[in-house]
Protein backbone atom coordinates (compact mmCIF):
# COMPACT_ATOMS: atom_id res chain seq x y z
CA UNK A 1 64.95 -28.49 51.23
CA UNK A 2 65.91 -32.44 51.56
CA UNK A 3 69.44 -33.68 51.10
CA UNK A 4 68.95 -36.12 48.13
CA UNK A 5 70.46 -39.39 48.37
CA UNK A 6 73.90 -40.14 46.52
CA UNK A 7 73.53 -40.89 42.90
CA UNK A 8 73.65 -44.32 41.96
CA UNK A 9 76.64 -43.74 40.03
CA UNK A 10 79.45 -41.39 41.39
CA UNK A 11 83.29 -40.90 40.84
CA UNK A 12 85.17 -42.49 42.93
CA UNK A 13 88.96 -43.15 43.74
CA UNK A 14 90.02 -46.24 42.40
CA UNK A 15 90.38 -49.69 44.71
CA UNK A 16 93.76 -50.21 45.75
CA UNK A 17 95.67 -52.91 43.16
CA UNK A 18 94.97 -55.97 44.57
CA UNK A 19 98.59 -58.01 45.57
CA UNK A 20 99.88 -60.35 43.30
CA UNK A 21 100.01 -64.13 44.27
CA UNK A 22 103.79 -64.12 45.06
CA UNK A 23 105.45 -67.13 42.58
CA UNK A 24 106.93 -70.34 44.18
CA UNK A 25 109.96 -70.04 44.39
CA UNK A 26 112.08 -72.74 41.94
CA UNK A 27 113.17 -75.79 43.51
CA UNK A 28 115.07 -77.79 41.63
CA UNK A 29 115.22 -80.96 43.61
CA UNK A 30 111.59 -80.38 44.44
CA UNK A 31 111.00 -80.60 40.42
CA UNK A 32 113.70 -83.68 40.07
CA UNK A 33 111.39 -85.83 42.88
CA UNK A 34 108.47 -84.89 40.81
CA UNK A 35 109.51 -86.04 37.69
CA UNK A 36 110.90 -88.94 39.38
CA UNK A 37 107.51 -89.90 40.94
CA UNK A 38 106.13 -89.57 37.47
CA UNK A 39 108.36 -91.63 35.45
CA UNK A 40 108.31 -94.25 38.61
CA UNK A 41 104.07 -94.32 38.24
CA UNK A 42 103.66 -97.82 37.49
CA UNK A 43 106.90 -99.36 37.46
CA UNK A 44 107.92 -102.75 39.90
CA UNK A 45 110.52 -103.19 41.44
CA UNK A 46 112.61 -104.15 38.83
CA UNK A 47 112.07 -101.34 36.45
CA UNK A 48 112.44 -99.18 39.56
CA UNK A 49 115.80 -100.78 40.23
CA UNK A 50 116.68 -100.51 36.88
CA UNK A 51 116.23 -96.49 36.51
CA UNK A 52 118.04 -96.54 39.59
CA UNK A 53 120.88 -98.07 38.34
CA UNK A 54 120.44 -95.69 35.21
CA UNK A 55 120.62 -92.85 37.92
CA UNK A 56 123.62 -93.74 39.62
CA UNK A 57 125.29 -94.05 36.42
CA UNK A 58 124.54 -90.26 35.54
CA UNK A 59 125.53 -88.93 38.84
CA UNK A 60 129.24 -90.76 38.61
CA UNK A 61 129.18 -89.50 35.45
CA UNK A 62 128.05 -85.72 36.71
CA UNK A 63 130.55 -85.81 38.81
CA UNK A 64 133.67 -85.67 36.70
CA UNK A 65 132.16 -82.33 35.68
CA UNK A 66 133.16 -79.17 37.72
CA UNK A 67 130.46 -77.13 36.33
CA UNK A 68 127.66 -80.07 37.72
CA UNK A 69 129.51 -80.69 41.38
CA UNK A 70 126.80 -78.49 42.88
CA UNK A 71 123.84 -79.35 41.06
CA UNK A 72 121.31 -80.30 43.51
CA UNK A 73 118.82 -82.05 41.46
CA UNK A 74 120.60 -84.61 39.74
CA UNK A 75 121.37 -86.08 43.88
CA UNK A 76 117.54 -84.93 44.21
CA UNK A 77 116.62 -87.84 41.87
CA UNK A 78 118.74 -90.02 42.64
CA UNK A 79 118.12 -90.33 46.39
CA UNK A 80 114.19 -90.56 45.41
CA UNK A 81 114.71 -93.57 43.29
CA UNK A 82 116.33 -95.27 46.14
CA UNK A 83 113.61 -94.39 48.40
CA UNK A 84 110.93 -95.67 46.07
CA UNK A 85 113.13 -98.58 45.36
CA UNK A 86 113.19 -99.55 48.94
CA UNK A 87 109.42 -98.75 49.59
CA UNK A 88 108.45 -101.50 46.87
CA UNK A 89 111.46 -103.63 48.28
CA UNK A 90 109.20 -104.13 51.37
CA UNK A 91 105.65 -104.04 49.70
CA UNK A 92 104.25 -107.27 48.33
CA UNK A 93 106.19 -108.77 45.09
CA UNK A 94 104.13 -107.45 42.42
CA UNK A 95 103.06 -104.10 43.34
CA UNK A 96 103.41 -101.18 41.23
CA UNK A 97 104.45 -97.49 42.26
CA UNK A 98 101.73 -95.31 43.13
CA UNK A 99 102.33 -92.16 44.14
CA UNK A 100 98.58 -91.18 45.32
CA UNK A 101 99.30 -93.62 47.58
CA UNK A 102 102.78 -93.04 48.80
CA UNK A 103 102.93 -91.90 52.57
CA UNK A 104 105.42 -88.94 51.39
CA UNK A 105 104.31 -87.88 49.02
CA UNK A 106 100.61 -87.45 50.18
CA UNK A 107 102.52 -85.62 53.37
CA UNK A 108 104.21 -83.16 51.08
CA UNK A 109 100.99 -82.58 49.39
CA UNK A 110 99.34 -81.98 52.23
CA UNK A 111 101.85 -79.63 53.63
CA UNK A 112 101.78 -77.59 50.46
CA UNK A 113 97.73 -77.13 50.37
CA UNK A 114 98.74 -75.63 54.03
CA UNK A 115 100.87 -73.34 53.07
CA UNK A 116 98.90 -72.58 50.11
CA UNK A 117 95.88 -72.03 52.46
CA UNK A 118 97.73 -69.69 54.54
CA UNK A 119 99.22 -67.49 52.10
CA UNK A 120 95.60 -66.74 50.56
CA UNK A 121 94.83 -65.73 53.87
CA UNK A 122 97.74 -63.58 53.90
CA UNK A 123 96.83 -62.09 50.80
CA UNK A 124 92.93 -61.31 51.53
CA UNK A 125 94.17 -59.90 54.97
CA UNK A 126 96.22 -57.84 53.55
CA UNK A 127 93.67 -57.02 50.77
CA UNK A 128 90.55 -56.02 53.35
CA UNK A 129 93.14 -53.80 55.45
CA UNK A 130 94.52 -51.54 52.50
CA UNK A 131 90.38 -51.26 51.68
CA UNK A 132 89.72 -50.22 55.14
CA UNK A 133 92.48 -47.52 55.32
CA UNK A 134 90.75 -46.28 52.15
CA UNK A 135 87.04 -46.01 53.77
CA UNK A 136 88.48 -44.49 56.83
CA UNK A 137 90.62 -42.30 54.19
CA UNK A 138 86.94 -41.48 52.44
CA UNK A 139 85.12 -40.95 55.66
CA UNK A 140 87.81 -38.62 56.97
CA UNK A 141 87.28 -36.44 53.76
CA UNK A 142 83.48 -36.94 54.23
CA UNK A 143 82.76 -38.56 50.54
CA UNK A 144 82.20 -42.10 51.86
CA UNK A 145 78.45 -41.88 51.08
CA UNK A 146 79.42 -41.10 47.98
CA UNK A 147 81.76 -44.45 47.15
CA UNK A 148 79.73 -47.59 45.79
CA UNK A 149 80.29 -50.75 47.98
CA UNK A 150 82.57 -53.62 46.71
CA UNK A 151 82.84 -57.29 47.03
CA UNK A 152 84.46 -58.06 50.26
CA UNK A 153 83.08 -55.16 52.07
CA UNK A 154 81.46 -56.93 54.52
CA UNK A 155 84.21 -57.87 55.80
CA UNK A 156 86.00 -54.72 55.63
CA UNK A 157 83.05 -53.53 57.85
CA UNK A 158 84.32 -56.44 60.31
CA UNK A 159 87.76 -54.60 60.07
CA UNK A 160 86.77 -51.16 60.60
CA UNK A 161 84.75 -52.45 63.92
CA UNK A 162 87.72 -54.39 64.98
CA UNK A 163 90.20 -51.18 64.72
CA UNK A 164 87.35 -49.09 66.83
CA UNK A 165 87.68 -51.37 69.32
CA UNK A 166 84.27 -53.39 69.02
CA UNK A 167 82.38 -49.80 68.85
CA UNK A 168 80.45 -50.31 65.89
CA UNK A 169 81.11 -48.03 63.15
CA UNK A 170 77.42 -46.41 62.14
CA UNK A 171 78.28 -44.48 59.72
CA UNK A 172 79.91 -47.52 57.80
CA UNK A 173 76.78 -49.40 58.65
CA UNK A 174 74.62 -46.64 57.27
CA UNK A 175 76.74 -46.53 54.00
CA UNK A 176 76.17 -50.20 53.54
CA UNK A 177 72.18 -50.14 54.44
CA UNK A 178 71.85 -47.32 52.17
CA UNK A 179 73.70 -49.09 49.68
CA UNK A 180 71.87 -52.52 49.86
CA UNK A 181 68.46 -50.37 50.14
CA UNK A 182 69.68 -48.80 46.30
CA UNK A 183 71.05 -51.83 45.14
CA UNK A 184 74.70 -50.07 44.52
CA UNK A 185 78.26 -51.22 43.61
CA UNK A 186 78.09 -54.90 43.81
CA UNK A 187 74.88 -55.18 45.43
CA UNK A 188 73.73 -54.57 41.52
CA UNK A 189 73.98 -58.35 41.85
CA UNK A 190 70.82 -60.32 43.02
CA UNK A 191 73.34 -62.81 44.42
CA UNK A 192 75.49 -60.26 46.49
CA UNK A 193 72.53 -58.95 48.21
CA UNK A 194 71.00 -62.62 49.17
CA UNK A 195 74.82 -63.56 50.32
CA UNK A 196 74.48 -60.15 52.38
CA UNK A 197 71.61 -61.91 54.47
CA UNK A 198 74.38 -64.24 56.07
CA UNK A 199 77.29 -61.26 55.80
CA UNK A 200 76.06 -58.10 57.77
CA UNK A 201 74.65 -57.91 61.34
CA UNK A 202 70.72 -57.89 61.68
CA UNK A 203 70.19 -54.15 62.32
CA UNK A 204 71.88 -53.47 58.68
CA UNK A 205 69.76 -55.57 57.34
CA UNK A 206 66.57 -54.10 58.83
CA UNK A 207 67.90 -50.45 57.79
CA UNK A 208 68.14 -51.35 54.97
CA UNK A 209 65.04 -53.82 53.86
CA UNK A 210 63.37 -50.28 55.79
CA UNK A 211 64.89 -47.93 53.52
CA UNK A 212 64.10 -49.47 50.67
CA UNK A 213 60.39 -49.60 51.38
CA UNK A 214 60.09 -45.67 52.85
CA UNK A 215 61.82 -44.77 49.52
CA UNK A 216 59.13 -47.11 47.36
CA UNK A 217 56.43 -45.31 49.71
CA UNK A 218 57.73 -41.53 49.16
CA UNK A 219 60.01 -41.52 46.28
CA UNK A 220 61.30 -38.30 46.53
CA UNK A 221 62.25 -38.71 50.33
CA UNK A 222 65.75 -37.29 50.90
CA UNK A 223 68.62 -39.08 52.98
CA UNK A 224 67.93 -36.71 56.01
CA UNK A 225 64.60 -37.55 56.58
CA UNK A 226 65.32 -40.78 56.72
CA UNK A 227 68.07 -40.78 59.67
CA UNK A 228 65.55 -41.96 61.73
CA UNK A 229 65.58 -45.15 59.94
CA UNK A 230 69.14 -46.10 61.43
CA UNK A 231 67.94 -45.30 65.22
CA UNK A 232 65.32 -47.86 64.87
CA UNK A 233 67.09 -50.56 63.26
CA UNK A 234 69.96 -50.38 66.17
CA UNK A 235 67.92 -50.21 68.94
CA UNK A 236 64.65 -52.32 67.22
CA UNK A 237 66.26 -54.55 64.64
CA UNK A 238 63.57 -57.31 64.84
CA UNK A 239 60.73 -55.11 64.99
CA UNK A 240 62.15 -52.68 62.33
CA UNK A 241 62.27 -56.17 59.91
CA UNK A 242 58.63 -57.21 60.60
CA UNK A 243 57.89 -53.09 59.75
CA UNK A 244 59.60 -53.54 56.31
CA UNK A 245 58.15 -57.17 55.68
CA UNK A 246 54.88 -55.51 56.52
CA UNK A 247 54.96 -52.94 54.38
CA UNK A 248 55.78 -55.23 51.25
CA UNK A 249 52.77 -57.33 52.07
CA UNK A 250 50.40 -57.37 49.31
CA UNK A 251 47.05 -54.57 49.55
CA UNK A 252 43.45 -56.42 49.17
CA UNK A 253 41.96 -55.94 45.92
CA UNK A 254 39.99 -52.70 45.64
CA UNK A 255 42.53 -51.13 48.35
């Protein structure tokens, strides 16, 4: 009797909650230098110098106020219509602010696409890791050919390799050819298996494109039978992909 393969739907334990974006933190002379630079857009020189004057006004008057002796965005503003003031000081009379084209300004931005860069990173790091303590959690209870594959996996794969030291992880790659092969979890999606092409190592590929012929040849063959599948693509991955493109080819007419 054949070991059938996993049904195409199963139970499985649900994904780890994925980590909220953590919020920026509130800066409030960040915010008074941005609404600065947005009232400034536009203005000369002398409307510049005369919200500045406007500014320095509020801040004397601020600071007869106990309750406003440490507010930090009121100085925030004030010290950013200065700088403007001086940068159009020195540009040629007639210019206009522009802050797309302010040297710091364009600086911060690009400092804060950095950052922003790097904590996505962060947060898809620590995304693939909690998914590969759950495979390894699913293969230790032997139920991972059971779970359905999820976006990202690839690269969970990459993870799972990387904590085995570089030893490839077959029955992971198995999972995933069997998977692809089935069209499973997100590999339902025509576009998730044509971005697999460029995602998983050849001999997955060729396990699976092989699979998924052998199972359009003999329907009811069971997973067992079809170990020998995974030998071939490891050791024969090119020649186990010209098997499976073979056997798709069209059959003469009257064959």
């Amino acid at each position: 009797m054949t070991t059938p393969w996993p049904p195409r739907h199963t139970a499985r334990r649900p994904l780890p909650p994925r980590l909220a974006a953590p919020r920026e933190q509130v800066d409030p002379a960040r915010i008074g230098r941005r609404v600065v630079r947005r009232r400034a857009k536009g203005m000369d020189a002398g409307a510049v110098a005369a919200a500045l004057e406007d500014a320095r006004f509020d801040a004397r008057q601020a600071s007869r106020y106990e309750d406003l002796a440490d507010e930090v965005r009121g100085p925030a503003e004030l010290a950013e219509w200065e700088r403007i003031a001086e940068l159009l000081a020195a540009a040629v009379p007639g210019t206009v602010y522009d802050p797309d084209v302010d040297d710091v300004v364009q600086a911060e931005l690009a400092t804060d696409a950095a950052a922003a860069a790097r904590e996505a990173e962060l947060r898809e790091a620590a995304r693939i890791a909690a998914r590969a303590d759950q495979l390894q959690e699913l293969r230790g209870l032997g139920t991972l050919s059971q779970a359905e594959p999820a976006e990202g996996d690839e690269a969970v794969r990459d993870e799972l390799t990387r904590r085995a030291g570089g030893y490839v992880q077959a029955d992971v790659d198995s999972w995933l050819a069997h998977a692809l092969a089935a069209h499973r979890g997100h590999y339902r999606d025509p576009a998730a298996r044509e971005a697999a092409a460029s995602l998983l190592t050849p001999p997955v590929l060729a396990h699976a494109a092989l699979l998924g012929e052998l199972v359009r040849l003999v329907p009811g063959a069971g997973a067992n039978e079809l170990a020998f599948a995974a030998r071939l693509a490891t050791t024969e991955p090119e020649a186990v992909g010209a098997l499976a493109a073979f056997l798709t080819r069209p059959c003469p007419e009257g064959h």
